[in-house]
N, C-alpha and C. Protein backbone atom coordinates (compact mmCIF):
# COMPACT_ATOMS: atom_id res chain seq x y z
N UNK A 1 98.68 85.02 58.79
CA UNK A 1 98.47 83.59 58.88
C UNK A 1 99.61 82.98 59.68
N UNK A 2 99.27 82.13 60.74
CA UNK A 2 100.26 81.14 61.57
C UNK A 2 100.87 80.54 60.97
N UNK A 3 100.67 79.65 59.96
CA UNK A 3 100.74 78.51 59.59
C UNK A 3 100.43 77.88 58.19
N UNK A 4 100.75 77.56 56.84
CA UNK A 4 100.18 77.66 55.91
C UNK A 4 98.62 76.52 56.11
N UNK A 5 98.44 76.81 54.97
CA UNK A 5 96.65 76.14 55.14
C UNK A 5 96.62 76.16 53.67
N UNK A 6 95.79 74.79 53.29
CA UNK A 6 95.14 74.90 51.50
C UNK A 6 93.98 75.85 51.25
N UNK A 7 93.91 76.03 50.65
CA UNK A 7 93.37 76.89 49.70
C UNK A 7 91.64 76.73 49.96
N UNK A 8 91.07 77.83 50.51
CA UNK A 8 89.30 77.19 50.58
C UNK A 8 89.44 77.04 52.20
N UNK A 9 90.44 76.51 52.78
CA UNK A 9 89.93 75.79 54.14
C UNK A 9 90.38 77.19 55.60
N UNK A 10 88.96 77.19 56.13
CA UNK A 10 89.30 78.05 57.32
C UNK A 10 90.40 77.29 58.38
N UNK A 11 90.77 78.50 59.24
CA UNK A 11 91.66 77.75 60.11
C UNK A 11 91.05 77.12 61.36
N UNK A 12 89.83 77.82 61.05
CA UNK A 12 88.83 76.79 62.40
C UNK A 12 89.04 75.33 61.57
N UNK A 13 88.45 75.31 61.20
CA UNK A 13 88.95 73.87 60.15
C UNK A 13 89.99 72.88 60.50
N UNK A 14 90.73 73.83 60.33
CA UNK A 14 92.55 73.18 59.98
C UNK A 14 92.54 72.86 61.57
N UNK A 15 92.63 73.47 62.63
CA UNK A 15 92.75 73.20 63.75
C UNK A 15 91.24 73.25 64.60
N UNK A 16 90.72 72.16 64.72
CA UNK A 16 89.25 72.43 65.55
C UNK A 16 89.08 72.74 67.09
N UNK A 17 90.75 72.52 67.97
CA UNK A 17 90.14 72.99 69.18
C UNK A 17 91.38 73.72 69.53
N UNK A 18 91.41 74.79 70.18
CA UNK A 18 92.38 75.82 70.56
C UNK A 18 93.63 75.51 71.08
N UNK A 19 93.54 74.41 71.61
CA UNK A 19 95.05 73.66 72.06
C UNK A 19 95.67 73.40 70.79
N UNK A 20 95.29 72.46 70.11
CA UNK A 20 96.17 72.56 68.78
C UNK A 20 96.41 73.72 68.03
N UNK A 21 95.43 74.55 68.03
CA UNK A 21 95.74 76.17 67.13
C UNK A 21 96.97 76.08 67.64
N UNK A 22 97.24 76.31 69.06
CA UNK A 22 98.28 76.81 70.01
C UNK A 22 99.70 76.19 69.76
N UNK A 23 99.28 74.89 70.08
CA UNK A 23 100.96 74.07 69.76
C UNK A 23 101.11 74.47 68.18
N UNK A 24 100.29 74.72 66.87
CA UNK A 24 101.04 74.38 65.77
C UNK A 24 101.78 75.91 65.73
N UNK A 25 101.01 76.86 66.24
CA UNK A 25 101.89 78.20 66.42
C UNK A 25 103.19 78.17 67.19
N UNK A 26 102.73 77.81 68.38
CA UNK A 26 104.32 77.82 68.85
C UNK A 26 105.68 77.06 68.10
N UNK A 27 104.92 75.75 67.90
CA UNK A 27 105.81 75.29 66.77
C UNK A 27 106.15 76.24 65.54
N UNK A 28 105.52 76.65 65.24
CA UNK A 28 106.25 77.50 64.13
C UNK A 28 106.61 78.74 64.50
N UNK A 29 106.89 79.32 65.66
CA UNK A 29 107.24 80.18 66.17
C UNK A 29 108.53 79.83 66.46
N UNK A 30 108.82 78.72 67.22
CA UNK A 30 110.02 78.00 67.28
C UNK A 30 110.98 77.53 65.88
N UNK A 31 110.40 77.06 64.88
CA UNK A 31 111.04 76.78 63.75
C UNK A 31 111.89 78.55 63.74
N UNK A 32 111.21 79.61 63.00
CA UNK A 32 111.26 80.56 62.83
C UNK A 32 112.33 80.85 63.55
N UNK A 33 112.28 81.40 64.74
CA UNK A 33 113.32 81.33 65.60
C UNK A 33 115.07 80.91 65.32
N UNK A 34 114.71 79.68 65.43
CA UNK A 34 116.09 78.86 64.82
C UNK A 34 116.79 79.59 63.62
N UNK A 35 115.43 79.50 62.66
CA UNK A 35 116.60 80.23 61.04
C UNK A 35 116.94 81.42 61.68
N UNK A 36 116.15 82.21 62.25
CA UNK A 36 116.62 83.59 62.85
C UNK A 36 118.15 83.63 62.92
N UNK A 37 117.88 82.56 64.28
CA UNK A 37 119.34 82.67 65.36
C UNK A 37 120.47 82.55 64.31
N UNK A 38 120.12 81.35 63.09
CA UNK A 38 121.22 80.95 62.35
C UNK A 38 121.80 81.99 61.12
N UNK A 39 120.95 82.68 60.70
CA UNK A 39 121.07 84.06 59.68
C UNK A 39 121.88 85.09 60.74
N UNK A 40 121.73 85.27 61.91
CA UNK A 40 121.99 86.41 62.89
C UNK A 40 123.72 85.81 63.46
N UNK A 41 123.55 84.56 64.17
CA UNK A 41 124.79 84.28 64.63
C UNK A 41 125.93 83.75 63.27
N UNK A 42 125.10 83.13 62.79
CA UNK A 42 126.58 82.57 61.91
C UNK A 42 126.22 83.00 60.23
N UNK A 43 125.81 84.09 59.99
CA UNK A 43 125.88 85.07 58.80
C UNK A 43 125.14 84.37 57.69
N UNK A 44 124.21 83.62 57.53
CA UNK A 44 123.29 82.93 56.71
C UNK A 44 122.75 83.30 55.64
N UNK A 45 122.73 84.71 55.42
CA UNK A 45 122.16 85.61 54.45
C UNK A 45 122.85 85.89 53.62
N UNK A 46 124.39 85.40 53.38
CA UNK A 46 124.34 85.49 52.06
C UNK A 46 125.57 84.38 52.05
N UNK A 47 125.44 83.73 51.06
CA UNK A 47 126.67 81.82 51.06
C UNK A 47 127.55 82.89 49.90
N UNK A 48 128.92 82.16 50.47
CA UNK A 48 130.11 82.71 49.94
C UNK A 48 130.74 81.58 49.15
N UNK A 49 130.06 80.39 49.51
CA UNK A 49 130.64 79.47 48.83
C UNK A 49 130.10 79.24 47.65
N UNK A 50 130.89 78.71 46.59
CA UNK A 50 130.41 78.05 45.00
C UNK A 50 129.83 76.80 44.91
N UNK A 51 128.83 76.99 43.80
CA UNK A 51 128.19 75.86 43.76
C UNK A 51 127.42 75.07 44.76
N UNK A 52 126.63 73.57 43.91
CA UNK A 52 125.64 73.46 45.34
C UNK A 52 125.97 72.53 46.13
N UNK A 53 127.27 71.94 45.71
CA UNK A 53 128.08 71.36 46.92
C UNK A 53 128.85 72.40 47.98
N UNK A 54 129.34 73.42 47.39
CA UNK A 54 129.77 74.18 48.54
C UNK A 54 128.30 74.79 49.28
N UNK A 55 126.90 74.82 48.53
CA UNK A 55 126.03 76.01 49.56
C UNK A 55 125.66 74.76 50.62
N UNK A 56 125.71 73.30 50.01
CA UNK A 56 124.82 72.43 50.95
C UNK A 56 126.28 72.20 51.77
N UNK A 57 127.43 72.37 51.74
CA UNK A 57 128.52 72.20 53.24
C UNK A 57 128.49 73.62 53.74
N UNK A 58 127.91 75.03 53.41
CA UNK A 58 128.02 75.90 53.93
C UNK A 58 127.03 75.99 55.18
N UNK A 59 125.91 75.24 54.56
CA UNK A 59 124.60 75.44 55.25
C UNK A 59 124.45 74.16 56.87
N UNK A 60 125.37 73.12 56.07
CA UNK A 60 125.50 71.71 57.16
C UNK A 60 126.76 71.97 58.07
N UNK A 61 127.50 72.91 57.63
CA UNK A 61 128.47 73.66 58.88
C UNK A 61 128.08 74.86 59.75
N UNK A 62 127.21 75.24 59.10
CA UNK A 62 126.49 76.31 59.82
C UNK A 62 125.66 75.23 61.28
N UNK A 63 124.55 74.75 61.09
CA UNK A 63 123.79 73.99 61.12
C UNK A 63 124.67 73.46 62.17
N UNK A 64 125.56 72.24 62.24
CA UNK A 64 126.23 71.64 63.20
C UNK A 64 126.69 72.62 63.96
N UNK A 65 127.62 74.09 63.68
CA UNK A 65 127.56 75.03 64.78
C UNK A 65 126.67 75.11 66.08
N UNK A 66 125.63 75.22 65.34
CA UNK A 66 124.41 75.77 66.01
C UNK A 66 123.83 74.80 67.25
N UNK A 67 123.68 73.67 66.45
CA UNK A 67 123.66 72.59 66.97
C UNK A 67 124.94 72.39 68.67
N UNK A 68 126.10 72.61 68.44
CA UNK A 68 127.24 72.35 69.26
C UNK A 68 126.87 73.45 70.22
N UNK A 69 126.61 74.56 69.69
CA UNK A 69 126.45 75.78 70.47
C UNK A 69 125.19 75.35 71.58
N UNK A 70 124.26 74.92 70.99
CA UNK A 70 122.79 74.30 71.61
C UNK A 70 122.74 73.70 72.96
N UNK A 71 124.01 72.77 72.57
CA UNK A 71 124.24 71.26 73.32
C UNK A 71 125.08 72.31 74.57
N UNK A 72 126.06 72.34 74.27
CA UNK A 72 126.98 73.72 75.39
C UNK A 72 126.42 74.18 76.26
N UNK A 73 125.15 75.21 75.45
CA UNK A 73 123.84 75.66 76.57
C UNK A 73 123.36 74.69 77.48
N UNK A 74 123.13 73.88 77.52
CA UNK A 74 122.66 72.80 78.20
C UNK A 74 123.54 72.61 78.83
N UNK A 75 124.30 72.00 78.63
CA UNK A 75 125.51 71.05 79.46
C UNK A 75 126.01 72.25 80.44
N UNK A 76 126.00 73.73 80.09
CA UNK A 76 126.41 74.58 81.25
C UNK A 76 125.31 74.90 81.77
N UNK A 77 124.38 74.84 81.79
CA UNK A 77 122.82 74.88 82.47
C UNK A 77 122.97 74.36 83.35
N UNK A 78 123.15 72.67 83.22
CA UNK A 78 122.60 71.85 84.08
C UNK A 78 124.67 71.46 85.27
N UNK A 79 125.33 72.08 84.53
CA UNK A 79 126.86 71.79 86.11
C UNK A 79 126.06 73.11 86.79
């Protein structure tokens, strides 16, 4: 399955003409992606920090990394 869907409903359904099938996949192909990059580059798979104030600054420093790293790509893309 691409994409979740309720319960009973085909995905002809959920998406009735093939362009949308298409974008909601890529979109979630793209989501996917991201957690990837972020578990792979900046070690996501397992929080070292305590408690759920340290996992939610572990996860929003991760996150802004990624983010900075993102922006970088770009900005040396385009000199």
């Amino acid at each position: 399955m691409v994409f979740s869907k309720r319960r009973g409903l085909a995905v002809l359904d959920m998406a009735k003409s093939n362009w949308v099938y298409k974008k909601l996949k890529n979109f979630r192909a793209g989501i996917e992606a991201n957690i990837s990059a972020l578990k792979r580059r900046f070690g996501l798979s397992r929080c070292t920090w305590t408690g759920w104030r340290g996992f939610r600054r572990y996860v929003w420093s991760n996150v802004v990394s990624y983010n900075l790293l993102v922006l970088a790509r770009i900005e040396l893309a385009q000199a």
